[in-house]
Protein backbone atom coordinates (compact mmCIF):
# COMPACT_ATOMS: atom_id res chain seq x y z
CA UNK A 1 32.91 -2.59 62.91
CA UNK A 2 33.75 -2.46 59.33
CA UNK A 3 35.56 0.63 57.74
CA UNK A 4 33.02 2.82 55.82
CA UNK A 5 34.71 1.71 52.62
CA UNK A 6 34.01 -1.78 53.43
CA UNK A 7 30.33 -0.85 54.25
CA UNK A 8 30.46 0.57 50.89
CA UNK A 9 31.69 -2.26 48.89
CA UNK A 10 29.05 -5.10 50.46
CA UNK A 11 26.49 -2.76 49.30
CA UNK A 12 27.93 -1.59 45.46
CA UNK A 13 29.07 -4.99 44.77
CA UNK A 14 27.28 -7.83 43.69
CA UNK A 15 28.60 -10.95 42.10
CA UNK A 16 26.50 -13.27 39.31
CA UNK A 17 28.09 -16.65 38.79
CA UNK A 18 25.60 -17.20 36.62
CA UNK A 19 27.44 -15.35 33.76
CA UNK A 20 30.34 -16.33 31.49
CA UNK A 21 32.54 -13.06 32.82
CA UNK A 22 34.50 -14.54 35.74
CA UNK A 23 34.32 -13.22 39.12
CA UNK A 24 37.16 -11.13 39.58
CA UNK A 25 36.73 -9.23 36.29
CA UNK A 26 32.88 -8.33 37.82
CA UNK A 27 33.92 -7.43 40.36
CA UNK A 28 37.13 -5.36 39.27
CA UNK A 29 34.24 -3.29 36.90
CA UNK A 30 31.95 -2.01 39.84
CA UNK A 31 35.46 -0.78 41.53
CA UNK A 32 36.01 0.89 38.69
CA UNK A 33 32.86 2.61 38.05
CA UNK A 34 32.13 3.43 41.76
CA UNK A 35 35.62 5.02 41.50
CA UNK A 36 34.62 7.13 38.47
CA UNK A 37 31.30 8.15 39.92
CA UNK A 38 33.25 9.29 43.51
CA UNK A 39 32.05 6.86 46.00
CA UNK A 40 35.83 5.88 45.88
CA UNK A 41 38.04 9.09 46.43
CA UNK A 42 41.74 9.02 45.16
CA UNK A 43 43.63 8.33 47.96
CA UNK A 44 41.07 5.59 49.34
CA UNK A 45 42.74 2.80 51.09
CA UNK A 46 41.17 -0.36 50.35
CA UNK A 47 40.46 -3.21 52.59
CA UNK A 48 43.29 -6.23 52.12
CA UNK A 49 43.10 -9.46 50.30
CA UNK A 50 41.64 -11.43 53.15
CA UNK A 51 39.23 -8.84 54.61
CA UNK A 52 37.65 -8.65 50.91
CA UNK A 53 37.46 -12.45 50.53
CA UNK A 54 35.85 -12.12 53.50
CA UNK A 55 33.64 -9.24 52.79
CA UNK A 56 32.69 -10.83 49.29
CA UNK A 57 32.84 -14.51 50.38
CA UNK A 58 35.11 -15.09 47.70
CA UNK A 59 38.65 -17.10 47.61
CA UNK A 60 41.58 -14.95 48.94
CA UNK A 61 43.34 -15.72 45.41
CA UNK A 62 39.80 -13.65 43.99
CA UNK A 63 40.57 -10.50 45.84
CA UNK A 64 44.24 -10.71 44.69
CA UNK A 65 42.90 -11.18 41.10
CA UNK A 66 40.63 -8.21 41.61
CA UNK A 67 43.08 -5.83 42.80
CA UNK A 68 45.52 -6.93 40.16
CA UNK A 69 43.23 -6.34 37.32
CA UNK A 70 42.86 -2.84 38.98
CA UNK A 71 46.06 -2.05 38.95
CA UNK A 72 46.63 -3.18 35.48
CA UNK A 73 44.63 -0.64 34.10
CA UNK A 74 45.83 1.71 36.78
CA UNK A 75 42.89 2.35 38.88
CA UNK A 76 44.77 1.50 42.00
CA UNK A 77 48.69 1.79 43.41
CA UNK A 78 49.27 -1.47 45.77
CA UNK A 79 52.46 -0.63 48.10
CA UNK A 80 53.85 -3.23 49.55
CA UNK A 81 53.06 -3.53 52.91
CA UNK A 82 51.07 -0.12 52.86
CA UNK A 83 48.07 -1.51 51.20
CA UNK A 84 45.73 -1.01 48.05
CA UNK A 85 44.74 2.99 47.35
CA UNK A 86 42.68 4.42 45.17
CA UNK A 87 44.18 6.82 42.16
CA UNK A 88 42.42 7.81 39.03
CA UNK A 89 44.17 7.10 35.68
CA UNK A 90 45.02 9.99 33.60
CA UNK A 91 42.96 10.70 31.11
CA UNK A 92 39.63 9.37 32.62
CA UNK A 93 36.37 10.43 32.33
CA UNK A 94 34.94 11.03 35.23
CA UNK A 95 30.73 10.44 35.56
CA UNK A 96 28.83 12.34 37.26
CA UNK A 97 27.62 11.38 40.88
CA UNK A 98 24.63 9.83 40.79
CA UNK A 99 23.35 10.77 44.56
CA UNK A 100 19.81 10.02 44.31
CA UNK A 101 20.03 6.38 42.76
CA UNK A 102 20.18 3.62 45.63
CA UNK A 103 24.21 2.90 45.94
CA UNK A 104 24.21 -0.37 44.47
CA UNK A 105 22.83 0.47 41.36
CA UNK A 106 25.36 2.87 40.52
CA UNK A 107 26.86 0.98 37.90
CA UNK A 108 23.66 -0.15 36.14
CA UNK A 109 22.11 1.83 33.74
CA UNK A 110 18.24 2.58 33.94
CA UNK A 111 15.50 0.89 31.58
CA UNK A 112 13.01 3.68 31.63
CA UNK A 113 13.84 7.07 30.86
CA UNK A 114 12.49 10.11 33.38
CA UNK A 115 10.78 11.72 30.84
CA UNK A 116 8.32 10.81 28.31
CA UNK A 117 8.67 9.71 24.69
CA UNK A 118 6.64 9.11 21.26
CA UNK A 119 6.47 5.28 21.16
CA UNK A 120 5.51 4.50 17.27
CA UNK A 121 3.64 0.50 17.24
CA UNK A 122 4.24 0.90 13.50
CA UNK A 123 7.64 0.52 13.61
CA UNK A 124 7.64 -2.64 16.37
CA UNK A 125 10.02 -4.87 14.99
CA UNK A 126 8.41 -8.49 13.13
CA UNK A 127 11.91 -9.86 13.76
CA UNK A 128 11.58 -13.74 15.56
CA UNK A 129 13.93 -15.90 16.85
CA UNK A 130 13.80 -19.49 17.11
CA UNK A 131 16.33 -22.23 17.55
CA UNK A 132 14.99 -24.71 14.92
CA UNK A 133 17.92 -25.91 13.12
CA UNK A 134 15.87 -25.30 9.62
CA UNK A 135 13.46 -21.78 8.70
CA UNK A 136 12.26 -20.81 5.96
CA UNK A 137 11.77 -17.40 4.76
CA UNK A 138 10.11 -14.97 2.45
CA UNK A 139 12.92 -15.13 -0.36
CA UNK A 140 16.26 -14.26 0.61
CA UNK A 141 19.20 -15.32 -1.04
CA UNK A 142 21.96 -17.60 0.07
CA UNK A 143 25.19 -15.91 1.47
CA UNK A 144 27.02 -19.42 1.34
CA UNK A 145 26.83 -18.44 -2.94
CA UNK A 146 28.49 -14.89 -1.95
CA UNK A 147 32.50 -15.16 -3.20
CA UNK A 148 34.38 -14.93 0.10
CA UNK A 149 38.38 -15.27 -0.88
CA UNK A 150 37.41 -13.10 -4.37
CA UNK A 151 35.66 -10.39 -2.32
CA UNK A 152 38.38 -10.49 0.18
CA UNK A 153 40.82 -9.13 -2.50
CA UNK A 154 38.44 -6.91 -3.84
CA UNK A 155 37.96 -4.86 -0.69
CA UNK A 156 41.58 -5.07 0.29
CA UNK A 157 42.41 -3.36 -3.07
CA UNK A 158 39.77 -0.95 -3.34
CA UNK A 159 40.62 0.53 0.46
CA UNK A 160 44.32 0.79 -1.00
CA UNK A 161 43.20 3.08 -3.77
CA UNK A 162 44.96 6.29 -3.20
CA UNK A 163 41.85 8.57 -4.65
CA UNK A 164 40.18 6.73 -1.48
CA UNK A 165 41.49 9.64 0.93
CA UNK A 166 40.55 12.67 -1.73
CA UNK A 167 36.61 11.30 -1.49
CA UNK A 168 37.11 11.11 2.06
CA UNK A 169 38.14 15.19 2.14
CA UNK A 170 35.98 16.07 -1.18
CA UNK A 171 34.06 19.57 -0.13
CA UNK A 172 32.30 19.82 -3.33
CA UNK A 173 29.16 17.83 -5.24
CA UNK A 174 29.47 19.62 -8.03
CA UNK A 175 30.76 16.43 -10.08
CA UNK A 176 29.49 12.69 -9.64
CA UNK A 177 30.79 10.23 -8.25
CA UNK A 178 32.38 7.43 -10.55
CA UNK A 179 30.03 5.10 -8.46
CA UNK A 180 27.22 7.19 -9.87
CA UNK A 181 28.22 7.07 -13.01
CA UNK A 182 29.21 3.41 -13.64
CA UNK A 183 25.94 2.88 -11.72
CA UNK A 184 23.76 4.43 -13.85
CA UNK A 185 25.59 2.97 -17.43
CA UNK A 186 24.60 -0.16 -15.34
CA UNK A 187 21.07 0.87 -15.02
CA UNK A 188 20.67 2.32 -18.67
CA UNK A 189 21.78 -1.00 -20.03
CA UNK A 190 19.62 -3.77 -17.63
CA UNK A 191 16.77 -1.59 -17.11
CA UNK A 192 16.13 0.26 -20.62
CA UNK A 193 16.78 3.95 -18.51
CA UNK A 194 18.08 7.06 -19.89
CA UNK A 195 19.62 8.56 -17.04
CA UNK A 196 22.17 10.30 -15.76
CA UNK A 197 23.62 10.63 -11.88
CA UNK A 198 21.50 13.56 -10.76
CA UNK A 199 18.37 11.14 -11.28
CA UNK A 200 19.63 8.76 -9.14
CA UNK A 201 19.72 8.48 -5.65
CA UNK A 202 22.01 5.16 -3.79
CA UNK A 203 21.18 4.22 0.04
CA UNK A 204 22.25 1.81 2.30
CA UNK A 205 19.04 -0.36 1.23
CA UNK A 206 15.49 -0.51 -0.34
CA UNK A 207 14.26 0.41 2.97
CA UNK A 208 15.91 3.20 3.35
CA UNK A 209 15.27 4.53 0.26
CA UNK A 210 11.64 3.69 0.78
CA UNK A 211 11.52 5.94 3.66
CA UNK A 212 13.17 8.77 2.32
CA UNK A 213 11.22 8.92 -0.33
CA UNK A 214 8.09 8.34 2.07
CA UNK A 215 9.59 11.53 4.27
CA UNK A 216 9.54 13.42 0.88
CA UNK A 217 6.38 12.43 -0.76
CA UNK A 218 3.54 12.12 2.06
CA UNK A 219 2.04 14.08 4.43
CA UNK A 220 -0.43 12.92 7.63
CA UNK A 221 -3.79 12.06 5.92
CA UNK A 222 -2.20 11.44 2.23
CA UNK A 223 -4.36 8.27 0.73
CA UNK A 224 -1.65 5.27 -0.50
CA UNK A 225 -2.66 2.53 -2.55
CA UNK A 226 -1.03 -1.21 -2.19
CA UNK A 227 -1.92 -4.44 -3.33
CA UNK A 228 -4.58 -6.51 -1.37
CA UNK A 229 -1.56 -8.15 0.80
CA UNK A 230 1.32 -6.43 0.28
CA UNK A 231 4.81 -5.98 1.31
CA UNK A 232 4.71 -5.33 5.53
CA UNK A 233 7.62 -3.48 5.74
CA UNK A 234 6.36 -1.21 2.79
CA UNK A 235 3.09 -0.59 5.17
CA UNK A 236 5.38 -0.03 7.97
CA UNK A 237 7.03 2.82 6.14
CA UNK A 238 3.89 4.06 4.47
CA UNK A 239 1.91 4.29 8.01
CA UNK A 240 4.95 5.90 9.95
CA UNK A 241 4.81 8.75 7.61
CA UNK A 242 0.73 9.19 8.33
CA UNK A 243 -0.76 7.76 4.93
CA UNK A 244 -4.11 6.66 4.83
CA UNK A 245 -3.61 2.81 3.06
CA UNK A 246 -5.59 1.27 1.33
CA UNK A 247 -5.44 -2.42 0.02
CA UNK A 248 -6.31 -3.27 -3.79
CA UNK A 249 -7.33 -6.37 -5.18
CA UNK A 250 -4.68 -8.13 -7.20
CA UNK A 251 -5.42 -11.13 -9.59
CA UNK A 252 -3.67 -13.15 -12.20
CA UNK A 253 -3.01 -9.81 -13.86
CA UNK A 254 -1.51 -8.21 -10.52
CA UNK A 255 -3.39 -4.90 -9.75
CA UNK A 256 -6.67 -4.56 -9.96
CA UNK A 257 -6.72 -1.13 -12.25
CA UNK A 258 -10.77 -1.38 -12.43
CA UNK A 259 -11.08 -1.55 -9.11
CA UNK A 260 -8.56 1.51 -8.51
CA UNK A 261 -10.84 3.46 -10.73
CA UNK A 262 -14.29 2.54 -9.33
CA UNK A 263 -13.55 3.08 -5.61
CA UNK A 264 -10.67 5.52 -5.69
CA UNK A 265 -10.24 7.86 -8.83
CA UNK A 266 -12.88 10.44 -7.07
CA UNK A 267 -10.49 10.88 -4.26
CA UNK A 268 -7.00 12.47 -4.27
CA UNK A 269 -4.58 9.85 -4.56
CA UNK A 270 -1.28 10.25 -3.06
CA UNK A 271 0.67 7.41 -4.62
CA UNK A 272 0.50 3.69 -5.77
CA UNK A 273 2.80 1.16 -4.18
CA UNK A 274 3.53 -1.44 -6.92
CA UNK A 275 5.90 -4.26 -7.65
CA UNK A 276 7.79 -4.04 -10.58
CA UNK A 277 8.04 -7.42 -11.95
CA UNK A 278 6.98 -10.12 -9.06
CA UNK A 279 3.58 -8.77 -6.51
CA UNK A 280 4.79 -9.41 -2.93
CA UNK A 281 3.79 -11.63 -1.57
CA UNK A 282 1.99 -13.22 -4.59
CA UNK A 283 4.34 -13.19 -7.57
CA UNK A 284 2.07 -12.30 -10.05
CA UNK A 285 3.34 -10.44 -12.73
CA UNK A 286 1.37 -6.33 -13.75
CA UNK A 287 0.40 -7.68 -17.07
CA UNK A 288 1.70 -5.22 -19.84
CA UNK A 289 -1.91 -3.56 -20.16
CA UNK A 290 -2.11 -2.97 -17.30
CA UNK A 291 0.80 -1.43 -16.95
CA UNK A 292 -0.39 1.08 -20.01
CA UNK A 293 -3.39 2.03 -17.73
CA UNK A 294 -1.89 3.15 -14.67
CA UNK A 295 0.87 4.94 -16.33
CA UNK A 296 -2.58 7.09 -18.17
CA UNK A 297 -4.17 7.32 -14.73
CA UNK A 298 -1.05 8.86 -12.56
CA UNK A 299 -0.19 11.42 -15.85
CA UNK A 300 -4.13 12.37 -15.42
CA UNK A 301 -4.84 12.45 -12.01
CA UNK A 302 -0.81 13.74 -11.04
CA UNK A 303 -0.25 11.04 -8.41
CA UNK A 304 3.36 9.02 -7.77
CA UNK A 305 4.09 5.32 -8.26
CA UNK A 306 6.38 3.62 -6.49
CA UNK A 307 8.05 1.03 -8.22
CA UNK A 308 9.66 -1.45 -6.31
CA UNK A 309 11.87 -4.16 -8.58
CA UNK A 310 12.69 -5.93 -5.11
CA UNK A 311 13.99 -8.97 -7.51
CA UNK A 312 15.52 -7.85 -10.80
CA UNK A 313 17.80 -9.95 -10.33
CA UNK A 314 16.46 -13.07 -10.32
CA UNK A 315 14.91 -14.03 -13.54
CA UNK A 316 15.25 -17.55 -14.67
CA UNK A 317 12.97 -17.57 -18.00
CA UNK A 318 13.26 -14.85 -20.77
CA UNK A 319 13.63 -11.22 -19.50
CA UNK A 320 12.93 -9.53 -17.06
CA UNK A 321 9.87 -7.24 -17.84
CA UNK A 322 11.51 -3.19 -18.53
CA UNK A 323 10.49 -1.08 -15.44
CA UNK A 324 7.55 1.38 -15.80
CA UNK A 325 9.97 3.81 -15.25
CA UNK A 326 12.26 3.36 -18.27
CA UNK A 327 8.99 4.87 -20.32
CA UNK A 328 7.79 7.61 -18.28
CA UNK A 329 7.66 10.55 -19.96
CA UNK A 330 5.78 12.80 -17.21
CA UNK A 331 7.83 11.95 -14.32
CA UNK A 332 5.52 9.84 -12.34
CA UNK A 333 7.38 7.11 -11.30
CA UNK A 334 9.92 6.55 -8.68
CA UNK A 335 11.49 3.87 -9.21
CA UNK A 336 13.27 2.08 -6.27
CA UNK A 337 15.57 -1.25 -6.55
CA UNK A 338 18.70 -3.03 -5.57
CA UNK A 339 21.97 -3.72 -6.60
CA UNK A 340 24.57 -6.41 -5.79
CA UNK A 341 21.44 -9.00 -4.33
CA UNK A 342 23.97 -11.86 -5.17
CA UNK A 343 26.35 -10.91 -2.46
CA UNK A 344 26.78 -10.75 0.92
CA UNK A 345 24.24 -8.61 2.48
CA UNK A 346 26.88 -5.70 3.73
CA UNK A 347 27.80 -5.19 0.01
CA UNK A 348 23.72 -4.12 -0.97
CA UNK A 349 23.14 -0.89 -2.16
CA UNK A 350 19.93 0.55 -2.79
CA UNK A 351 19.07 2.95 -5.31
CA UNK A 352 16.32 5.38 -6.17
CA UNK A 353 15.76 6.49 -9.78
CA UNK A 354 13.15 9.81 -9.80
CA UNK A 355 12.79 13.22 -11.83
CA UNK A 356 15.96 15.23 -10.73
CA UNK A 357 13.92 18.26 -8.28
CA UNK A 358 13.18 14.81 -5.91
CA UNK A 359 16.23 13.48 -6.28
CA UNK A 360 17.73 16.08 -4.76
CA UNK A 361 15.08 16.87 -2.12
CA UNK A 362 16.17 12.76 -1.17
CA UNK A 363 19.33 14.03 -0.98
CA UNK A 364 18.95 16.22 1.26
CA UNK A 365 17.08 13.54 4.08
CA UNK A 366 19.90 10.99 3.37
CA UNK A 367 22.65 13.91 4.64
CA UNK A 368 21.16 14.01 7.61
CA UNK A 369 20.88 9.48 8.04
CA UNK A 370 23.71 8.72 6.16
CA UNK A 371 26.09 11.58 5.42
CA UNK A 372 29.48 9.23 5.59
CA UNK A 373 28.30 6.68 3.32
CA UNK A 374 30.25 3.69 2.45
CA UNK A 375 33.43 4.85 0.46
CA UNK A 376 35.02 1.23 -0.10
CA UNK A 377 32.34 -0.18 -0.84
CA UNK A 378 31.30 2.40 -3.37
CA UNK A 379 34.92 1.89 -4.88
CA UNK A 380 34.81 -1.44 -5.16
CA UNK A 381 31.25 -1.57 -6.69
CA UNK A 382 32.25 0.21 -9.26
CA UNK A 383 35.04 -1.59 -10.35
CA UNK A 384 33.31 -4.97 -10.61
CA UNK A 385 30.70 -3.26 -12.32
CA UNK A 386 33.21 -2.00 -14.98
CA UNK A 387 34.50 -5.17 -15.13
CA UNK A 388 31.36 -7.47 -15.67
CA UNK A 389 31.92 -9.41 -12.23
CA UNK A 390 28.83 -8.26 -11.29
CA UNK A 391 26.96 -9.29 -14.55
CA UNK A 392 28.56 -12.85 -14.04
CA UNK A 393 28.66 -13.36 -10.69
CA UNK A 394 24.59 -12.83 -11.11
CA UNK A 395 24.72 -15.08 -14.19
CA UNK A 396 26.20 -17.36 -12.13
CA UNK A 397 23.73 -17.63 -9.11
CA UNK A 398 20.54 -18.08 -11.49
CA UNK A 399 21.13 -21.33 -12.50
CA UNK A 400 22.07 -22.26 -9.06
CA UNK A 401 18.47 -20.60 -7.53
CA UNK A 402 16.75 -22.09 -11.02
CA UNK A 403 17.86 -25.59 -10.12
CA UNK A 404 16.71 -25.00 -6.53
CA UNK A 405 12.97 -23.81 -7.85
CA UNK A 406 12.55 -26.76 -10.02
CA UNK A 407 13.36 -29.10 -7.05
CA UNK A 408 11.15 -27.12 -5.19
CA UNK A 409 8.08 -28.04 -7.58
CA UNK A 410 9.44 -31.45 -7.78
CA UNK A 411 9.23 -31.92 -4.08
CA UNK A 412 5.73 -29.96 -3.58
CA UNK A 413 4.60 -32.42 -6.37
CA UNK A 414 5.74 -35.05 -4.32
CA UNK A 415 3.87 -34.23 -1.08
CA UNK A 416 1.27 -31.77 -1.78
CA UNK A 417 -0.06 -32.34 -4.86
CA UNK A 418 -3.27 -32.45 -3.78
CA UNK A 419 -2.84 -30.06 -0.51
CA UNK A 420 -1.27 -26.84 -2.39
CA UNK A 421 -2.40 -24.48 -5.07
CA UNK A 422 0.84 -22.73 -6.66
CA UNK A 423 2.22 -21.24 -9.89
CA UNK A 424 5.71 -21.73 -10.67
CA UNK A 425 6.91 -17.61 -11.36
CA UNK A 426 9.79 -17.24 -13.78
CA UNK A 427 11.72 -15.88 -11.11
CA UNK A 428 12.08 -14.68 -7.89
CA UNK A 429 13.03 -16.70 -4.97
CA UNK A 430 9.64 -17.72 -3.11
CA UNK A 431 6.86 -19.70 -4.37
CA UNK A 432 3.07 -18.63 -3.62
CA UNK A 433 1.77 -21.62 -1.72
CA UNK A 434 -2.53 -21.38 -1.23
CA UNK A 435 -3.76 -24.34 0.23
CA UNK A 436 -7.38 -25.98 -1.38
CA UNK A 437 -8.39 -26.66 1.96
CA UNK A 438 -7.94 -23.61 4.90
CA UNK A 439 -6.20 -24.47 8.23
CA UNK A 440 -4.63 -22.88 10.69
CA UNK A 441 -1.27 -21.90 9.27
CA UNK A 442 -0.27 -20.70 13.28
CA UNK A 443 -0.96 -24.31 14.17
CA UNK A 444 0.98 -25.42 11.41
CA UNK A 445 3.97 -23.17 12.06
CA UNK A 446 3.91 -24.57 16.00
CA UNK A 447 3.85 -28.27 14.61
CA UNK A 448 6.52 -27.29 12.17
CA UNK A 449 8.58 -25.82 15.17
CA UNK A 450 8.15 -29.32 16.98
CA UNK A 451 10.30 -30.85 14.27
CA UNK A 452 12.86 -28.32 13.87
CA UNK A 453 11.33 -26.47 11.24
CA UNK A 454 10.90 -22.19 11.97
CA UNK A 455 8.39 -20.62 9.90
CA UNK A 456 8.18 -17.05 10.56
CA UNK A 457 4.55 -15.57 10.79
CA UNK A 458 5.62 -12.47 8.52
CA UNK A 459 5.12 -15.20 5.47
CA UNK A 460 1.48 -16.88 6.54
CA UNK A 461 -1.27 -14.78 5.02
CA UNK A 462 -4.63 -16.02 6.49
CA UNK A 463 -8.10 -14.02 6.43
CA UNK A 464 -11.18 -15.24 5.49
CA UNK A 465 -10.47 -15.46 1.56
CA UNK A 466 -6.63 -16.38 2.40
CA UNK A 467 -4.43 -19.23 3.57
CA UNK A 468 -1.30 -19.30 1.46
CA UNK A 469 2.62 -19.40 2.31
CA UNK A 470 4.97 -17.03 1.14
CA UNK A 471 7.79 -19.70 0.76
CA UNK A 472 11.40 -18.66 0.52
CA UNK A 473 13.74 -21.23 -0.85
CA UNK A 474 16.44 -19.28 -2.42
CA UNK A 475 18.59 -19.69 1.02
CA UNK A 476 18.23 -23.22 1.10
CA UNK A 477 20.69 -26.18 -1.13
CA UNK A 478 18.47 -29.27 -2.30
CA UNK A 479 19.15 -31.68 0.30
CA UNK A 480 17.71 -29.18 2.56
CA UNK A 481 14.86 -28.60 0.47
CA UNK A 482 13.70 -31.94 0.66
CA UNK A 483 14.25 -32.37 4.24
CA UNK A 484 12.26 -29.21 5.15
CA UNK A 485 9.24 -30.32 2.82
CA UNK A 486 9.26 -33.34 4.73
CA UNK A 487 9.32 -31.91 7.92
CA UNK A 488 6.43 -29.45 6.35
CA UNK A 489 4.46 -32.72 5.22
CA UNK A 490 4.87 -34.00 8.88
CA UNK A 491 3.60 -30.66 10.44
CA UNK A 492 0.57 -30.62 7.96
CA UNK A 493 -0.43 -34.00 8.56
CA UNK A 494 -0.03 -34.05 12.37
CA UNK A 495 -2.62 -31.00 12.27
CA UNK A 496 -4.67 -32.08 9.93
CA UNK A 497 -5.01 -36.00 12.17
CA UNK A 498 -6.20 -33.88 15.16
């Protein structure tokens, strides 16, 4: 007969050589946390090398790797010809028993909680994975542009500031923040505001400051407005909150402002989700009329607009159009955008600009997500935005993504001249791709897959007046442009031959 701690080992441990982790470190792990749980009292004497290799079917030189790695971080004492026992290290924490779960699941933890929970579909994640060596998506930057050895120094100096550690232990808000202040002389000068830090509002990203303002704005039942397609994570944030959406045509003028009068001016609009200079996922630009009639419409009827410049900083021709926001005079807009697009992702901030009563009713949801914030990061922001490097370093990038674009039309030219309806924006990093002649753009993603090509279904937009591409190409150099057009070409032509 086996001792009961034997018993008690062939049922808590199981080994998966499956895995990367080697053996002996698996099995080292369930030791421990039977130990912690007290299936393994201190004082235990466990069995010997050869009776575990025997009890685990494992080499003798296993078991003596187990027990070493035990002792190593002191969860047994091995006495020389004594044997192995069981002590607890100092400083452990010690789990509670778990005496109604089946003994060899002790160590695993469960995948369904024992009570029940609000599960929100709105919030399921689009996220998809695919191990196509080439993807395109719906206008991100490239991170290969973002300075790697200048941003290194950067950080490294601004974390050796020595006002760092006063921020860190600051107990009063009555003063703002230098990042707050250098932020909004940044704003005043690129966007045409006149505003000062207790209008403004920084997050860790657009979405975030999307949904606090969302969590401050609507109620359950509150009728939004967005364009015909829209931006998905927008709707995802809109519908969490409980708005009623609904979708309004947009043309080669953006918005349809007719059409928002007609069908919606009788009922009590909540808010208007527009795009600031490029529609998502269209690109078309809210001509300047346009413009001039909804900012008359929200000052009548008192409803918000959210203004989302998702892409300031990408504007190849001319300027970029001023916000709506720089020329409200009734505080109707809340303006939400971006800073620091042109560099790696971790170095974002977001940013909401708003009448000062919601700015600080913001603030008070973001203490409760985000009270740390990101110190460093703030520090060092404000420094290169002091001294231009953020001005340049955008500079900079726009004639690399401007380049890119152009090839872009070249290639589409090329190979879908007759296939593909587009207009070439004058900025922005994603092209508006409508084909003359609908087909199934899931097909054509799953032929596209076939030759190592990923396209996401977050940028096809089919319906029955619909088939168009939202195509990104702003992450992407030219020689990759041209071999994912031609992989694209394949796809199409493959479906079309069926």
């Amino acid at each position: 007969m086996n001792s009961p701690v034997s018993d008690l080992l062939i049922q808590l441990v199981s080994i998966d050589k499956s895995v990367v982790q080697p053996v002996y470190v698996q099995v080292a792990q369930q030791i421990m946390n039977a130990i912690q749980r007290g299936y393994l009292d201190k004082g235990s004497k466990l069995p010997g090398t050869r009776v575990l290799s025997e009890l685990l079917n494992v080499h003798r030189n296993t078991a003596v790797a187990i027990y070493d790695e035990l002792a190593s971080q002191g969860w047994v004492n091995i006495i020389p010809n004594e044997g192995t026992f069981v002590v607890v290290p100092e400083g452990s924490e010690v789990k509670i028993k778990a005496n109604t779960h089946h003994i060899n699941q002790a160590y695993e933890y469960p995948k369904s909680p024992g009570f029940p929970f609000q599960q929100s579909f709105n919030l399921a994640s689009t996220k998809e994975e695919s191990p196509a060596k080439y993807s395109i998506n719906d206008g991100k930057p490239d991170l290969r542009l973002h300075p790697v050895h200048q941003f290194s120094r950067w950080y490294s100096a601004a974390m050796k500031r020595k006002p760092l550690i006063n921020k860190w232990n600051k107990t009063s808000a009555l003063m703002p923040s230098v990042f707050s202040t250098q932020l909004c002389n940044y704003l005043n000068v690129t966007r045409g505001f006149h505003i000062k830090p207790l209008n403004l509002l920084n997050t860790r990203s657009t979405e975030m400051s999307l949904y606090i303002v969302s969590q401050v704005l609507i109620n359950p039942g509150d009728l939004v407005l967005v364009g015909q397609l829209s931006n998905y994570v927008a709707n995802m944030i809109f519908q969490q909150a409980g708005a009623k959406i609904r979708t309004v045509p947009v043309d080669n003028e953006g918005l349809d402002i007719g059409y928002i009068k007609k069908h919606f001016i009788h009922e009590h609009i909540r808010c208007i989700y527009v795009c600031s200079n490029r529609d998502y996922p269209t690109t078309t630009t809210l001509s300047t009329k346009r413009r001039l009639q909804l900012l008359e419409l929200a000052k009548i009827h008192g409803f918000a607009i959210i203004e989302d410049d998702y892409d300031h900083d990408f504007q190849f021709e001319g300027s970029s159009m001023l916000p709506m926001a720089s020329a409200d005079a009734h505080g109707n807009i809340i303006y939400l955008g971006k800073l620091g697009q042109s560099l790696f992702p971790s170095f974002h901030t977001g940013f909401v600009v708003a009448p000062e009563q919601l700015i600080t009713e913001a603030k008070n949801y973001l203490q409760l997500l985000d009270t740390q914030g990101d110190l460093i990061q703030e520090q060092m922001l404000s420094e290169l935005i002091s001294e231009g490097e953020i001005y340049r370093l955008k500079k900079k990038n726009i004639v690399t993504y401007k380049q890119r674009r152009d090839a872009l039309c070249a290639l589409l030219n090329q190979h879908f001249a007759n296939i593909l309806d587009w207009q070439i924006p004058s900025g922005g990093l994603a092209l508006w791709l409508r084909f003359k002649n609908p087909i199934s753009l899931v097909q054509l993603a799953e032929e596209a897959e076939k030759l190592d090509l990923f396209m996401p279904k977050t940028i096809l937009y089919q319906d029955k007046n619909t088939c168009a591409i939202r195509l990104g190409y702003g992450h992407l150099n030219q020689d990759e442009l041209k071999i994912v057009i031609e992989k694209l070409k394949q796809a199409y032509l493959k479906l079309v031959a069926v």
